[in-house]
PDB file of N, CA and C in Angstrom:
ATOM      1  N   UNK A   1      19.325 -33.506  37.851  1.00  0.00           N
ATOM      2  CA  UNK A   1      19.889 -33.371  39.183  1.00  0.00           C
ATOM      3  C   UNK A   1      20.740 -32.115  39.245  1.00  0.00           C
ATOM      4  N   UNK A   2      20.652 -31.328  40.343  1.00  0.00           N
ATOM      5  CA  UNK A   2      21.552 -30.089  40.498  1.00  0.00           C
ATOM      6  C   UNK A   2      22.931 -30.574  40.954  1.00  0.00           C
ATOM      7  N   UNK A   3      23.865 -30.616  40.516  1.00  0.00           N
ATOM      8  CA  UNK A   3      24.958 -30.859  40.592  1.00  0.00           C
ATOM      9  C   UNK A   3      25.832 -30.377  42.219  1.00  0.00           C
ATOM     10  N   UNK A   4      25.071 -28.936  42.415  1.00  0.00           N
ATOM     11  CA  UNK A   4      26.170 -28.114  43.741  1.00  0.00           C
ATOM     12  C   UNK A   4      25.070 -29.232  44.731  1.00  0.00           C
ATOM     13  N   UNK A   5      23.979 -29.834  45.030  1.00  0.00           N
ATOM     14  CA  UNK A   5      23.435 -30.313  46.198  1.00  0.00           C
ATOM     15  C   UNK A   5      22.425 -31.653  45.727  1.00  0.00           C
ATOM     16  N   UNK A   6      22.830 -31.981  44.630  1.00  0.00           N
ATOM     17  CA  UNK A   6      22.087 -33.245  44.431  1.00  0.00           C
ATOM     18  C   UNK A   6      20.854 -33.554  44.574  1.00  0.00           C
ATOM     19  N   UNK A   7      20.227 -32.639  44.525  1.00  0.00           N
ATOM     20  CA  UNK A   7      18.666 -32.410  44.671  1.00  0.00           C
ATOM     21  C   UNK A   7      17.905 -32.633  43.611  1.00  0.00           C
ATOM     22  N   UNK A   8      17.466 -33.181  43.183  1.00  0.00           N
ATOM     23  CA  UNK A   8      15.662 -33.076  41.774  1.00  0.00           C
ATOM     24  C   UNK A   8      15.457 -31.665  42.213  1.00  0.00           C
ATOM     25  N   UNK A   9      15.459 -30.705  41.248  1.00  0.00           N
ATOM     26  CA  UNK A   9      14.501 -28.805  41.205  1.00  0.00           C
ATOM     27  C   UNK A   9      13.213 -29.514  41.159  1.00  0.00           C
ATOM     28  N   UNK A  10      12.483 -30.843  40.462  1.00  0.00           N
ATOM     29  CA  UNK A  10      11.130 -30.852  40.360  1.00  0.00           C
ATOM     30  C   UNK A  10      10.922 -31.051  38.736  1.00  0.00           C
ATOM     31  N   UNK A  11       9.859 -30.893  38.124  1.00  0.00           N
ATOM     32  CA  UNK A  11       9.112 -30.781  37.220  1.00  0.00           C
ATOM     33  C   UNK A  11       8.477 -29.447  36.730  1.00  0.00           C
ATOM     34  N   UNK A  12       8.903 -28.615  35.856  1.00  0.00           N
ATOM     35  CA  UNK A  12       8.248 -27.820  35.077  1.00  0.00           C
ATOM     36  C   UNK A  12       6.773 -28.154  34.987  1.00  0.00           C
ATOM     37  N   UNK A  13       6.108 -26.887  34.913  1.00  0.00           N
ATOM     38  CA  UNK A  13       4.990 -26.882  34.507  1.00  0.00           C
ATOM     39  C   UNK A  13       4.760 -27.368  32.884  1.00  0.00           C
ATOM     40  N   UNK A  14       4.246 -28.412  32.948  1.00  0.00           N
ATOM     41  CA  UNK A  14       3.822 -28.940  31.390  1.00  0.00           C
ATOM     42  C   UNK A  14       2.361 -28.373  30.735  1.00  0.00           C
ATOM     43  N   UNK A  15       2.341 -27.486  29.595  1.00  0.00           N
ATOM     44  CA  UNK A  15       1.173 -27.475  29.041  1.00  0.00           C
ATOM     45  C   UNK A  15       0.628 -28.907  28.996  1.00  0.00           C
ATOM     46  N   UNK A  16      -0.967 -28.656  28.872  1.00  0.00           N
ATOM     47  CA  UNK A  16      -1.825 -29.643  27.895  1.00  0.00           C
ATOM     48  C   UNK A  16      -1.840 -29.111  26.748  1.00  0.00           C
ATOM     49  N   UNK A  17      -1.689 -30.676  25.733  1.00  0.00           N
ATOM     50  CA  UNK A  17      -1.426 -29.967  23.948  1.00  0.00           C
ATOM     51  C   UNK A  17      -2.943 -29.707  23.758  1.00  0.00           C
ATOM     52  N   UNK A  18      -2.952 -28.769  22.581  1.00  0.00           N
ATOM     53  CA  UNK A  18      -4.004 -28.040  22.334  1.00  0.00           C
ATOM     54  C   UNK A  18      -4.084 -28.711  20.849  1.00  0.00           C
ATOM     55  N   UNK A  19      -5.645 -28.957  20.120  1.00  0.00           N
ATOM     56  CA  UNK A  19      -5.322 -28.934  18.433  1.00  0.00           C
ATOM     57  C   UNK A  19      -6.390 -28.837  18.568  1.00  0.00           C
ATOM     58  N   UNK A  20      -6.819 -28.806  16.923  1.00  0.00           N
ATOM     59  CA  UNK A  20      -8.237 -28.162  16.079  1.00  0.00           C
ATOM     60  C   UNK A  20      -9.479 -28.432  17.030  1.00  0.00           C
ATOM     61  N   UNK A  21      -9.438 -29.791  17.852  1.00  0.00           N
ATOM     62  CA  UNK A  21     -10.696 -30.005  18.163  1.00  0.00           C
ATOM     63  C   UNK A  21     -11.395 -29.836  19.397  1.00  0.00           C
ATOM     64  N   UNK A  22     -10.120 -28.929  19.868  1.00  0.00           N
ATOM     65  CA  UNK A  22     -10.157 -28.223  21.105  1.00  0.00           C
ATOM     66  C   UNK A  22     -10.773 -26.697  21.417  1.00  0.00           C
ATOM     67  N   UNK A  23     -10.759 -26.237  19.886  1.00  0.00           N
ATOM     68  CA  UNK A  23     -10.572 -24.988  19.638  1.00  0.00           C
ATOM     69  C   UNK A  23     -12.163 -25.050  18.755  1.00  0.00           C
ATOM     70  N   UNK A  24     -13.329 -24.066  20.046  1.00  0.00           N
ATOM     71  CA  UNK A  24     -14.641 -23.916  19.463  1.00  0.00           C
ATOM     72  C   UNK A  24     -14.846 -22.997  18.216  1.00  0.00           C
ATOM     73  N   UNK A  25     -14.158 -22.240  18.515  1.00  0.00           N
ATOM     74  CA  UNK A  25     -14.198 -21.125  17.081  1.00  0.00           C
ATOM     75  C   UNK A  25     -14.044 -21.648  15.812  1.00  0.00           C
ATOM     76  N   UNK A  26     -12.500 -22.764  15.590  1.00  0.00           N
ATOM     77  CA  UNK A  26     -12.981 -23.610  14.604  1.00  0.00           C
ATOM     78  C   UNK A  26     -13.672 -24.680  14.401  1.00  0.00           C
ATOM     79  N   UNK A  27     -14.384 -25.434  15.279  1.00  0.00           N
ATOM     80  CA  UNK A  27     -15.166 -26.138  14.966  1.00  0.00           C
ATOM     81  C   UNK A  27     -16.450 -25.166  14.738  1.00  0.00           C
ATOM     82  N   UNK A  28     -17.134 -24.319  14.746  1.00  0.00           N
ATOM     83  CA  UNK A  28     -17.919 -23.463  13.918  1.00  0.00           C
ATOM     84  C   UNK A  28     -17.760 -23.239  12.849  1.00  0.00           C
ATOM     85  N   UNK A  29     -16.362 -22.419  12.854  1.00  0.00           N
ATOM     86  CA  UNK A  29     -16.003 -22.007  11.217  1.00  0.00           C
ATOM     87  C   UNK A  29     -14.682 -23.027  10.986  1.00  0.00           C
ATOM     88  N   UNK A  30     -14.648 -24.087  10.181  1.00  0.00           N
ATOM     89  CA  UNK A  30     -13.402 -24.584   9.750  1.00  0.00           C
ATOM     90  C   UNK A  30     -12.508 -23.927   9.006  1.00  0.00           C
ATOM     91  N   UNK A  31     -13.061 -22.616   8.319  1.00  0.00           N
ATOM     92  CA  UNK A  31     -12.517 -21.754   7.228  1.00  0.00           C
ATOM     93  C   UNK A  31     -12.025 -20.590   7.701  1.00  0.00           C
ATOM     94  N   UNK A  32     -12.157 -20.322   9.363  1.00  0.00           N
ATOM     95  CA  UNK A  32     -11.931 -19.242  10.047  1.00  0.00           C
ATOM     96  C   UNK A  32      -9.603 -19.031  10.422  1.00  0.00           C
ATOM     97  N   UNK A  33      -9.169 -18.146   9.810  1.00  0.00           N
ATOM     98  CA  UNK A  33      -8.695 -18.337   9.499  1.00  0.00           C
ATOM     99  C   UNK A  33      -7.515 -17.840  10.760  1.00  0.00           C
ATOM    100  N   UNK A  34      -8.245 -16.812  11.336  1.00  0.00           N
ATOM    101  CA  UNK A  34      -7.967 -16.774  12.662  1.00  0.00           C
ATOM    102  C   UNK A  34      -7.938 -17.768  13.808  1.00  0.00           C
ATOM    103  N   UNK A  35      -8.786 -18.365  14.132  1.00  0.00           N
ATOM    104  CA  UNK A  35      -8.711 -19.717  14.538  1.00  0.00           C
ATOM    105  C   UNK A  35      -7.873 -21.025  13.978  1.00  0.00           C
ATOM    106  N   UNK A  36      -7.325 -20.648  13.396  1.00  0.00           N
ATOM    107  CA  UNK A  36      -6.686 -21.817  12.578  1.00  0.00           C
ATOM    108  C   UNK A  36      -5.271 -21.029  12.923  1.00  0.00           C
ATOM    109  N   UNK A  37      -4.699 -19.723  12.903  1.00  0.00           N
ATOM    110  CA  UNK A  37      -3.658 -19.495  13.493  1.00  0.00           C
ATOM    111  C   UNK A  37      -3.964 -19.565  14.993  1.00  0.00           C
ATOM    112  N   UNK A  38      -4.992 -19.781  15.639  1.00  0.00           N
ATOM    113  CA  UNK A  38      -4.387 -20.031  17.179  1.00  0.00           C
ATOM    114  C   UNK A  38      -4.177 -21.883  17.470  1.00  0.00           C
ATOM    115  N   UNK A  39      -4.849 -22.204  16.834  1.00  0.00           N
ATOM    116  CA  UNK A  39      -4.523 -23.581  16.523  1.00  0.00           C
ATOM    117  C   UNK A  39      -3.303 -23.899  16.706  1.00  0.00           C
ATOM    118  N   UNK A  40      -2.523 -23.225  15.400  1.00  0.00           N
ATOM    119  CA  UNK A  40      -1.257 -23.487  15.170  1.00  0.00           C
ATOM    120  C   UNK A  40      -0.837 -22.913  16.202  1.00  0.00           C
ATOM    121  N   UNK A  41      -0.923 -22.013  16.139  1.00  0.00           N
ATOM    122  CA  UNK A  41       0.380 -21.115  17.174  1.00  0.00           C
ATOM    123  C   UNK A  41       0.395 -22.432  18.742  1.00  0.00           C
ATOM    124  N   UNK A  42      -0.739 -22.768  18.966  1.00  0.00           N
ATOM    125  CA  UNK A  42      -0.782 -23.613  19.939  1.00  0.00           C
ATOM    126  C   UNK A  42      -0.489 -24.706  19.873  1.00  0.00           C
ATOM    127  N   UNK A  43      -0.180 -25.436  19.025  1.00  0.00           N
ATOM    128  CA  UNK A  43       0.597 -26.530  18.409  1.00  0.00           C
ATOM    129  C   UNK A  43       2.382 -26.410  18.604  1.00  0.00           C
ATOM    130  N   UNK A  44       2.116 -25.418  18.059  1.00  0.00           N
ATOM    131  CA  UNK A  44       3.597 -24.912  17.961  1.00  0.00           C
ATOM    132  C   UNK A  44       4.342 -24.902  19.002  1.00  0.00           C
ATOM    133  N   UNK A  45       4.000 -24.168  20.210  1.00  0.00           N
ATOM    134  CA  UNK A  45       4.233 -23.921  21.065  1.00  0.00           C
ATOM    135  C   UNK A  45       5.258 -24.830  21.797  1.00  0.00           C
ATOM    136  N   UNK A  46       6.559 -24.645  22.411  1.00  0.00           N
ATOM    137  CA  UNK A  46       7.272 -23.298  22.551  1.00  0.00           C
ATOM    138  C   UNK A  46       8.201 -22.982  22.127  1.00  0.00           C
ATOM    139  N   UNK A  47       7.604 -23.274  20.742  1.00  0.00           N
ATOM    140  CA  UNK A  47       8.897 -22.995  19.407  1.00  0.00           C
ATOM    141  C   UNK A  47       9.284 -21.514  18.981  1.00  0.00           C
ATOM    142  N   UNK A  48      10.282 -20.791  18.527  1.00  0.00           N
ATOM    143  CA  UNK A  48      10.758 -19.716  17.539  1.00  0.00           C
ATOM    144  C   UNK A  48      10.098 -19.605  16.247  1.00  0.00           C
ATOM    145  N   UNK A  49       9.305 -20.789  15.754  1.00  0.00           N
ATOM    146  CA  UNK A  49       9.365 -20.578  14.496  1.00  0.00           C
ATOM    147  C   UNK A  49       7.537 -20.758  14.130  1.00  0.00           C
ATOM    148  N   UNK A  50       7.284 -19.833  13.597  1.00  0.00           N
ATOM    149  CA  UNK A  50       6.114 -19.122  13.610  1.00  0.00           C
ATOM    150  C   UNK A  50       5.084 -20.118  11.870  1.00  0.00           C
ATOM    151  N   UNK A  51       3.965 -20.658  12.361  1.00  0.00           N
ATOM    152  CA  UNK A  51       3.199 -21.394  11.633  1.00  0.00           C
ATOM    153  C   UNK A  51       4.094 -20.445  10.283  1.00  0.00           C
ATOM    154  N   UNK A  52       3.358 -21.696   9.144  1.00  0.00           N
ATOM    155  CA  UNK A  52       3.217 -21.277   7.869  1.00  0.00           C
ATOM    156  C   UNK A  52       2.629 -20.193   7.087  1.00  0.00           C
ATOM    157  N   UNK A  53       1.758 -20.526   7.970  1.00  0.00           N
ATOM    158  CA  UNK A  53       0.297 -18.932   7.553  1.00  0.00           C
ATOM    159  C   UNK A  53       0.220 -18.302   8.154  1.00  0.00           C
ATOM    160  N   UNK A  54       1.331 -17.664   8.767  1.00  0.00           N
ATOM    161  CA  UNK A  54       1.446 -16.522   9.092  1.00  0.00           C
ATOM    162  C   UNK A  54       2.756 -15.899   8.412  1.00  0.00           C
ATOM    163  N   UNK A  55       2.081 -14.583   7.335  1.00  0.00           N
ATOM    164  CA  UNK A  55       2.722 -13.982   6.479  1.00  0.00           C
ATOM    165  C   UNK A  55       2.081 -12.911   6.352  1.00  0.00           C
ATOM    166  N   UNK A  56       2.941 -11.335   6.344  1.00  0.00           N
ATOM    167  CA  UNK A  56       2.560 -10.179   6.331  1.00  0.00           C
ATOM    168  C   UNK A  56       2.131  -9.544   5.066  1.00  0.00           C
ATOM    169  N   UNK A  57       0.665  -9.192   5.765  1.00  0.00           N
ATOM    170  CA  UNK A  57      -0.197  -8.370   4.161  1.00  0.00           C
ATOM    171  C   UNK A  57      -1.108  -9.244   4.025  1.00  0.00           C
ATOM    172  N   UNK A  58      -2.024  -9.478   3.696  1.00  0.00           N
ATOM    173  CA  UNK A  58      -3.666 -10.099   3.054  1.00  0.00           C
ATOM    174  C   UNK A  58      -3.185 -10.114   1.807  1.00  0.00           C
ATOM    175  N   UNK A  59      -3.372 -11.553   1.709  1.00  0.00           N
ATOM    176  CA  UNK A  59      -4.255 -11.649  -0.037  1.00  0.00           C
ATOM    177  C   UNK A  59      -2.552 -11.795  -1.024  1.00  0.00           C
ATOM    178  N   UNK A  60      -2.563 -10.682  -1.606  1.00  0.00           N
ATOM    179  CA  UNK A  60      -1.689 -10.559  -2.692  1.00  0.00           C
ATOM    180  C   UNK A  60      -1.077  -9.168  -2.461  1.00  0.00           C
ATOM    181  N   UNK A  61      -1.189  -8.188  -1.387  1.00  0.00           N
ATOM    182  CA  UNK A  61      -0.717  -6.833  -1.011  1.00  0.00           C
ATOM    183  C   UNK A  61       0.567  -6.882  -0.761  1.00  0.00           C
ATOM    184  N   UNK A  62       1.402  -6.387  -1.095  1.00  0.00           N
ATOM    185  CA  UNK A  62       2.843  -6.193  -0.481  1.00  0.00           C
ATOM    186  C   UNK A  62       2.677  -6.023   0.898  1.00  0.00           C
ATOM    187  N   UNK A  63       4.089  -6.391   1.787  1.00  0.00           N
ATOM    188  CA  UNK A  63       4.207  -6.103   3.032  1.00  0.00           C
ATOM    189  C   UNK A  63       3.940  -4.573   3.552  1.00  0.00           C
ATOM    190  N   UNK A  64       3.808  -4.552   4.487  1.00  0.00           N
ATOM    191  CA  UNK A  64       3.992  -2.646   4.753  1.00  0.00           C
ATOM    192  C   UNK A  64       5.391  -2.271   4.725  1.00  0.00           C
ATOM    193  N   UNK A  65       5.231  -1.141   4.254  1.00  0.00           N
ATOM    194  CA  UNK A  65       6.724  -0.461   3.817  1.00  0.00           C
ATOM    195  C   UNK A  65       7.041  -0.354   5.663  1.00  0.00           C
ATOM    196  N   UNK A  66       8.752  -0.581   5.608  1.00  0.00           N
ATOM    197  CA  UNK A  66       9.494  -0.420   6.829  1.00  0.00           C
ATOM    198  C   UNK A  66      10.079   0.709   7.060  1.00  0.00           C
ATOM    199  N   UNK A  67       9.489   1.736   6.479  1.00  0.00           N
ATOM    200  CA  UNK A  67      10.007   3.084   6.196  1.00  0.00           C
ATOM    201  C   UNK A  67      11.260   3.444   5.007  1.00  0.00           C
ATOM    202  N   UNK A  68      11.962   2.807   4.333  1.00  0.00           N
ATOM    203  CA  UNK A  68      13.077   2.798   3.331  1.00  0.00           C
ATOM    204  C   UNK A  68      12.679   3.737   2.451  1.00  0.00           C
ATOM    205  N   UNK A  69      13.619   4.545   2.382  1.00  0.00           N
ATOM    206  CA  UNK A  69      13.228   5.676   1.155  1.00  0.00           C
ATOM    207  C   UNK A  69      15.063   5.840   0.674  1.00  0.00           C
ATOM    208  N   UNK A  70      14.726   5.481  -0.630  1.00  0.00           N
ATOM    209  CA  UNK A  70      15.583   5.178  -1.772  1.00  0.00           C
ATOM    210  C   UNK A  70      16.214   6.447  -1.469  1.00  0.00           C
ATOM    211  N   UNK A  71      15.571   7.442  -1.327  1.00  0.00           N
ATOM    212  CA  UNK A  71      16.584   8.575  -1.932  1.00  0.00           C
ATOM    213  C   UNK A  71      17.354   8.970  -0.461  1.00  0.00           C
ATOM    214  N   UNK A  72      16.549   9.094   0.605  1.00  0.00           N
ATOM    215  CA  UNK A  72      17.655   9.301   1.706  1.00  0.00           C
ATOM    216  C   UNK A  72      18.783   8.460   1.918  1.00  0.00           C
ATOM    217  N   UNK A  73      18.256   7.168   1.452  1.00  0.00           N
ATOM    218  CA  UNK A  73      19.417   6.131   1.311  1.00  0.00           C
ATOM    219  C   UNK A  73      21.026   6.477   0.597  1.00  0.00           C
ATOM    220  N   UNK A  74      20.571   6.865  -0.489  1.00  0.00           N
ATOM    221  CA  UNK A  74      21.395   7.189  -1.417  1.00  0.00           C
ATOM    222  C   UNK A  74      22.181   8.472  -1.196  1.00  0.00           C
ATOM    223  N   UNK A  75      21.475   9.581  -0.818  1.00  0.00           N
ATOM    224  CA  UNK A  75      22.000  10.515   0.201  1.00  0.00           C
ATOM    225  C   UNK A  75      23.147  10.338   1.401  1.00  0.00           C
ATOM    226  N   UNK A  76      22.768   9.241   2.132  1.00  0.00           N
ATOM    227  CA  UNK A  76      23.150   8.910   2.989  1.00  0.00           C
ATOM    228  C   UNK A  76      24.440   8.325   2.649  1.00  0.00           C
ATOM    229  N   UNK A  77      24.430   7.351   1.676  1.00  0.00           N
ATOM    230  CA  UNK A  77      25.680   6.521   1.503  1.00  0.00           C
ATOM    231  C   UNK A  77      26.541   7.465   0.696  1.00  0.00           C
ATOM    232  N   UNK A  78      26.031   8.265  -0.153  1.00  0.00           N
ATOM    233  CA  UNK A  78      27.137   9.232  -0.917  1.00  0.00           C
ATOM    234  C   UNK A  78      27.884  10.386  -0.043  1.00  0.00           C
ATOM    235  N   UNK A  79      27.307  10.138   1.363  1.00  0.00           N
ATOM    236  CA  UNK A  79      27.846  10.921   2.410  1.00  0.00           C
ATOM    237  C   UNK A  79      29.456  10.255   2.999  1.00  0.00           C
ATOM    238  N   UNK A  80      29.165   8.959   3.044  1.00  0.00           N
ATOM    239  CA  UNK A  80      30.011   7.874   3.182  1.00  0.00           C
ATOM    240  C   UNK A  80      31.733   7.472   2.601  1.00  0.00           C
ATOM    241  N   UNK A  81      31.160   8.459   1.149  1.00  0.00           N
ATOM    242  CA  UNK A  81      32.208   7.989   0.051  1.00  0.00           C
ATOM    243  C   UNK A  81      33.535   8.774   0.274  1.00  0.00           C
TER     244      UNK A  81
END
């Protein structure tokens, strides 16, 4: 209830929940791994906090560098002192 006029605003628009067996791409490929993050992500939904399997880099690769270079760093902070 709005408090200044005592009115009901109504009802939000409610998704329909979404899961695996909704989603044709994985019922083709169960192993598709892309489909399995929209799954989730659609599960999830309308949370902050981002499936499990989703983690940056393939496989066993380190993340991508965020640009950090040791030595300007060090440069930088001995500027500081």
């Amino acid at each position: 209830m709005d408090a200044t006029t005592d009115k009901n605003p109504g009802t939000t628009h409610i998704r329909t929940a979404h899961d695996a067996s909704d989603n044709a791409q994985l019922a083709r490929n169960p192993k598709d791994e892309d489909a399995k993050l929209d799954v989730a992500l659609d599960e999830s939904f309308p949370t902050s906090d981002a499936p499990s399997n989703t983690q940056p880099g393939k496989g066993k690769d380190p993340a991508p560098s965020s640009g950090y270079d040791e030595e300007t760093e060090n440069a930088r902070m001995k500027g500081k002192e």
